[in-house]
N, C-alpha and C. Protein backbone atom coordinates (compact mmCIF):
# COMPACT_ATOMS: atom_id res chain seq x y z
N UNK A 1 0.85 -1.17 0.00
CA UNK A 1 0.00 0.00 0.00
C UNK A 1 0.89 1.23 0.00
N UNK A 2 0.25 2.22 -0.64
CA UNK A 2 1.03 3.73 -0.88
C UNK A 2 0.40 4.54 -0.33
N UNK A 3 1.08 5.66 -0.30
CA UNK A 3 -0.08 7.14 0.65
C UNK A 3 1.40 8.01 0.57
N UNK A 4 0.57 9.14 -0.03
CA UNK A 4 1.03 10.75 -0.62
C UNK A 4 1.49 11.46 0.39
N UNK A 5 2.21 12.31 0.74
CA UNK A 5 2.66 13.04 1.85
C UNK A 5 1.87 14.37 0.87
N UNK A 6 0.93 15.22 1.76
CA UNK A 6 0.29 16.26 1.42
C UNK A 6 0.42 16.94 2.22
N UNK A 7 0.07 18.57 1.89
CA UNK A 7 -0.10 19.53 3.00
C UNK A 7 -0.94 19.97 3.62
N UNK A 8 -1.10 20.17 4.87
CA UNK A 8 -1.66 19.91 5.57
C UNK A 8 -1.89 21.17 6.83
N UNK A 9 -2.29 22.63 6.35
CA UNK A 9 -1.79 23.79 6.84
C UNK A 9 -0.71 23.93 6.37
N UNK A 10 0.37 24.59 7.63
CA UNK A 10 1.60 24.82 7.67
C UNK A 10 2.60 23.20 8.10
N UNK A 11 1.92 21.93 8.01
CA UNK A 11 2.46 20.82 8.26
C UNK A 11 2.30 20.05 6.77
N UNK A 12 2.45 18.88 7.00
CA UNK A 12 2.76 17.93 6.53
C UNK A 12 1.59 16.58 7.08
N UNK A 13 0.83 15.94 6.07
CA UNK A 13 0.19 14.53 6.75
C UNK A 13 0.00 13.92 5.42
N UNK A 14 -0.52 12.27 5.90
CA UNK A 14 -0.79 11.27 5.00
C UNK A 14 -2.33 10.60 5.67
N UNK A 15 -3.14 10.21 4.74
CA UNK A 15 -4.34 9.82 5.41
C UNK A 15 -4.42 8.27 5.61
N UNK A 16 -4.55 7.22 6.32
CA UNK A 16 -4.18 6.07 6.80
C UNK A 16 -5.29 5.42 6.75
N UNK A 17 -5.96 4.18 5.61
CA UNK A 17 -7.37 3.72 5.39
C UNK A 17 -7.90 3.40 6.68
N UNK A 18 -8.72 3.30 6.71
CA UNK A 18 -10.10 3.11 7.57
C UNK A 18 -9.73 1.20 8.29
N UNK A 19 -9.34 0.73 7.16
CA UNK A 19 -8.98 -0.98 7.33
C UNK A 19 -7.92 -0.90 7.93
N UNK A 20 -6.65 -0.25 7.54
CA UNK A 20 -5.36 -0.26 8.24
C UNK A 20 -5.81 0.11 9.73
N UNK A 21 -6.68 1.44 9.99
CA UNK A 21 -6.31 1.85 11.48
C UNK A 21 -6.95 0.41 12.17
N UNK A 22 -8.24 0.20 11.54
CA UNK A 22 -8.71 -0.79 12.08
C UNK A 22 -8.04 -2.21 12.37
N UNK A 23 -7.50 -2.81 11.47
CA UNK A 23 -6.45 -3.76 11.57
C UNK A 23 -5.56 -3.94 13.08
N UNK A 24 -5.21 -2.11 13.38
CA UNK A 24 -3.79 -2.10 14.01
C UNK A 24 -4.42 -1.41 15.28
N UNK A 25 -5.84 -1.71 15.42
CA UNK A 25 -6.70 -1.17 16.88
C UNK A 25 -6.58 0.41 17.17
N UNK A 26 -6.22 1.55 16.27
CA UNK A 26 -6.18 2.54 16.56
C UNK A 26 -7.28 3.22 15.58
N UNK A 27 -7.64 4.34 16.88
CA UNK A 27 -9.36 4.90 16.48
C UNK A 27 -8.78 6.57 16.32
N UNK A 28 -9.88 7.25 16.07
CA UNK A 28 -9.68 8.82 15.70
C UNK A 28 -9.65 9.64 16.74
N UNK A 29 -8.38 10.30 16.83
CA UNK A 29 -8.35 11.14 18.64
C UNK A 29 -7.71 10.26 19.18
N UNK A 30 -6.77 9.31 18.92
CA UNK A 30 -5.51 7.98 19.43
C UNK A 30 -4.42 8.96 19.92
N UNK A 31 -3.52 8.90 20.69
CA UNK A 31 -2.78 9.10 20.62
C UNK A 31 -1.20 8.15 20.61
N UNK A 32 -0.25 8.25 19.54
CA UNK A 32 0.64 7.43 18.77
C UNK A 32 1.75 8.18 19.45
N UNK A 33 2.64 7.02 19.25
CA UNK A 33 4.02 7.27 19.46
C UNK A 33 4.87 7.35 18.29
N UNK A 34 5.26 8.74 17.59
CA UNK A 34 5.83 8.38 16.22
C UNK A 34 7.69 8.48 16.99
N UNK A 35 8.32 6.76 15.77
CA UNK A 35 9.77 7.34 16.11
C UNK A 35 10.68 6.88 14.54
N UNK A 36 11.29 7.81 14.49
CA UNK A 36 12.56 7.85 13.41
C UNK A 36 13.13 6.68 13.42
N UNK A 37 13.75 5.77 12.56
CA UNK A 37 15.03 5.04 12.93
C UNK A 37 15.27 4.61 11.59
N UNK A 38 16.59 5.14 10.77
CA UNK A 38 17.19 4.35 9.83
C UNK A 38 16.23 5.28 8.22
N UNK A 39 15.39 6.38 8.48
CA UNK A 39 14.80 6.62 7.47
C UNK A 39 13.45 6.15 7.51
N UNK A 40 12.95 5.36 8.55
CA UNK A 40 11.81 4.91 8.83
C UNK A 40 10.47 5.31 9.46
N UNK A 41 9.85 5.44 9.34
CA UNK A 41 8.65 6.49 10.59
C UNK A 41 7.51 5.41 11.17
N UNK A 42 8.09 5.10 12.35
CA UNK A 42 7.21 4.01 12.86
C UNK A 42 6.02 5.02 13.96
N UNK A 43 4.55 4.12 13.69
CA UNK A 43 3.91 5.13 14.66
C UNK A 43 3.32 3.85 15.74
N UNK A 44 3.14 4.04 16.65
CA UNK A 44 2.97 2.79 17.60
C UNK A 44 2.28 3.10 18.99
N UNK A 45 0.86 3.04 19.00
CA UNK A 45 -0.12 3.07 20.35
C UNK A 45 0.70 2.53 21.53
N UNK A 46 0.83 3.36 22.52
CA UNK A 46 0.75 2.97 23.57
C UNK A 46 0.29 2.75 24.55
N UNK A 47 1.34 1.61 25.46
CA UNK A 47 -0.03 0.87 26.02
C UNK A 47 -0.61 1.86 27.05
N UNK A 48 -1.66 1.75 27.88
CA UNK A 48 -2.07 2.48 28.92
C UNK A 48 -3.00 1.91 29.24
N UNK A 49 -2.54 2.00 31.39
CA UNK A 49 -3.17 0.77 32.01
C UNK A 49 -4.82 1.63 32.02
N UNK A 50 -5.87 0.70 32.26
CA UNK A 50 -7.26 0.95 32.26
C UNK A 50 -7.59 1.49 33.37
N UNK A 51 -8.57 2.59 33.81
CA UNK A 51 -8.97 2.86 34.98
C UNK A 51 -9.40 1.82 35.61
N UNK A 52 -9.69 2.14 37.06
CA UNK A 52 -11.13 1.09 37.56
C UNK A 52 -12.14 1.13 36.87
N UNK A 53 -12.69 2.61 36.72
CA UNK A 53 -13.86 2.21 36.01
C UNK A 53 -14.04 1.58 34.62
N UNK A 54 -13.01 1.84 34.08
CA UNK A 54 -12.86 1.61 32.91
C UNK A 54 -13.33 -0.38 33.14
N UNK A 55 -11.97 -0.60 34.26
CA UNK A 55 -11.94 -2.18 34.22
C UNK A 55 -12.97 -3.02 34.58
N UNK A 56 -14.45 -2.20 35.68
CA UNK A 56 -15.64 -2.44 36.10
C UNK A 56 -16.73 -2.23 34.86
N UNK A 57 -16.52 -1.67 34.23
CA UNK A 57 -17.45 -1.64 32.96
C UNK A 57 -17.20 -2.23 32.04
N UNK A 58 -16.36 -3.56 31.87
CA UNK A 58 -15.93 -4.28 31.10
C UNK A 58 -17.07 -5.85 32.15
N UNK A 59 -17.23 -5.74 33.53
CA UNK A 59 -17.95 -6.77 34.31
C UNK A 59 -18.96 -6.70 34.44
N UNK A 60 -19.98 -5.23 33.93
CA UNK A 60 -21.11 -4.94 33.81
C UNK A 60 -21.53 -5.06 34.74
N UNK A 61 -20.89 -4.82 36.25
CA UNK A 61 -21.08 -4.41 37.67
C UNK A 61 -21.62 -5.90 37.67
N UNK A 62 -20.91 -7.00 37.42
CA UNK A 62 -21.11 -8.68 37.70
C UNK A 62 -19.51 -9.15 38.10
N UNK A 63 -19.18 -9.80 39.41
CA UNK A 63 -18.64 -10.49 39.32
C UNK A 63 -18.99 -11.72 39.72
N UNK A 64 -18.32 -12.73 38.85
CA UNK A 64 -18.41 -14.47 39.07
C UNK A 64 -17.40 -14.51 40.04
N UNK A 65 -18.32 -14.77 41.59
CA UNK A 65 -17.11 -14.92 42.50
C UNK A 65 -17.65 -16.38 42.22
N UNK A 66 -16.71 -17.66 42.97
CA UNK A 66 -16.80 -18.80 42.67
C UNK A 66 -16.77 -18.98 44.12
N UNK A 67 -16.44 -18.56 44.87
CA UNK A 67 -15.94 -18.71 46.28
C UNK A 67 -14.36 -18.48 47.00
N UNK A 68 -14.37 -19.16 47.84
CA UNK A 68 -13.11 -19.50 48.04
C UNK A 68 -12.13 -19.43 46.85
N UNK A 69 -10.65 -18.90 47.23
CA UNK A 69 -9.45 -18.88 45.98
C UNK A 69 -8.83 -19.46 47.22
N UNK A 70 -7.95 -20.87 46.48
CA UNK A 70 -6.87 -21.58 47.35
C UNK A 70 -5.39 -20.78 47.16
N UNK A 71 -4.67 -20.35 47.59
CA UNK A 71 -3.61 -19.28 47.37
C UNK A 71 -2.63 -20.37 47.61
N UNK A 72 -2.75 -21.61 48.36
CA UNK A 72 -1.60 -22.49 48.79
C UNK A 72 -1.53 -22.15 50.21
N UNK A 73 0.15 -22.99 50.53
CA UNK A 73 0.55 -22.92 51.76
C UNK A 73 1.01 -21.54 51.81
N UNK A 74 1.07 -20.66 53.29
CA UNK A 74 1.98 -19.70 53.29
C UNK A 74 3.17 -19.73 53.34
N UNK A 75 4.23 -19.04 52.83
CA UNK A 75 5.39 -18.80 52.11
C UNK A 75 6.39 -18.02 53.36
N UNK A 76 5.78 -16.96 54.47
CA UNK A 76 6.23 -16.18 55.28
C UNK A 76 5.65 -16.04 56.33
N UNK A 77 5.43 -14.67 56.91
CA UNK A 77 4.37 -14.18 57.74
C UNK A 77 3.08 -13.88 57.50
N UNK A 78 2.75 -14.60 56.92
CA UNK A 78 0.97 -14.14 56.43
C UNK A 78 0.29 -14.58 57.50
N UNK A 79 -0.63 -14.29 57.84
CA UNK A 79 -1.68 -15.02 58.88
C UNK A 79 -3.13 -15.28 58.01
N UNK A 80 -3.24 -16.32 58.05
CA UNK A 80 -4.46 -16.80 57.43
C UNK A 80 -5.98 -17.13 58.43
C-alpha cells in the first residue's frame, strides 16, 4: 500500500485507510508514538493501564465470585 505526503496547513500529513487503522486497533483522537530510525517512521499506540472504572465496565457491575481462591501454603508471615 502507498499514501502521498500532502499539505496539511503549515504541516505535513498522509491519510491512513479506515482498514489499516482498524487492523492495528487505533481509532480517531488515538494518541501514537511516532519514532525515526534508519529513514523509517514508525507510529505505535501505547499501552495504557485501564482505569477502575474503565476495568468495572468491562464486568457490567457482575462479578463471578466462585468462592473460596486456594492461594496455597503460606510462604512467610501471612496469617491466614
Amino acid at each position: 500500500m502507498q499514501a502521498q505526503v500532502k499539505t496539511w496547513g503549515n504541516s505535513q500529513g498522509i491519510r491512513i485507510p479506515r482498514e489499516v487503522l482498524q487492523e492495528a486497533d487505533i481509532s480517531v483522537d488515538d494518541i501514537l508514538d511516532v519514532k525515526v530510525s534508519n529513514g523509517m517512521i514508525t507510529l505505535v499506540k501505547p499501552f495504557r493501564h485501564k482505569t477502575l472504572e474503565e476495568r468495572a465496565a468491562e464486568y457490567d457491575g457482575k462479578l463471578n465470585l466462585d468462592g473460596e481462591f486456594d492461594w496455597g501454603e503460606r510462604v512467610g508471615r501471612e496469617i491466614w
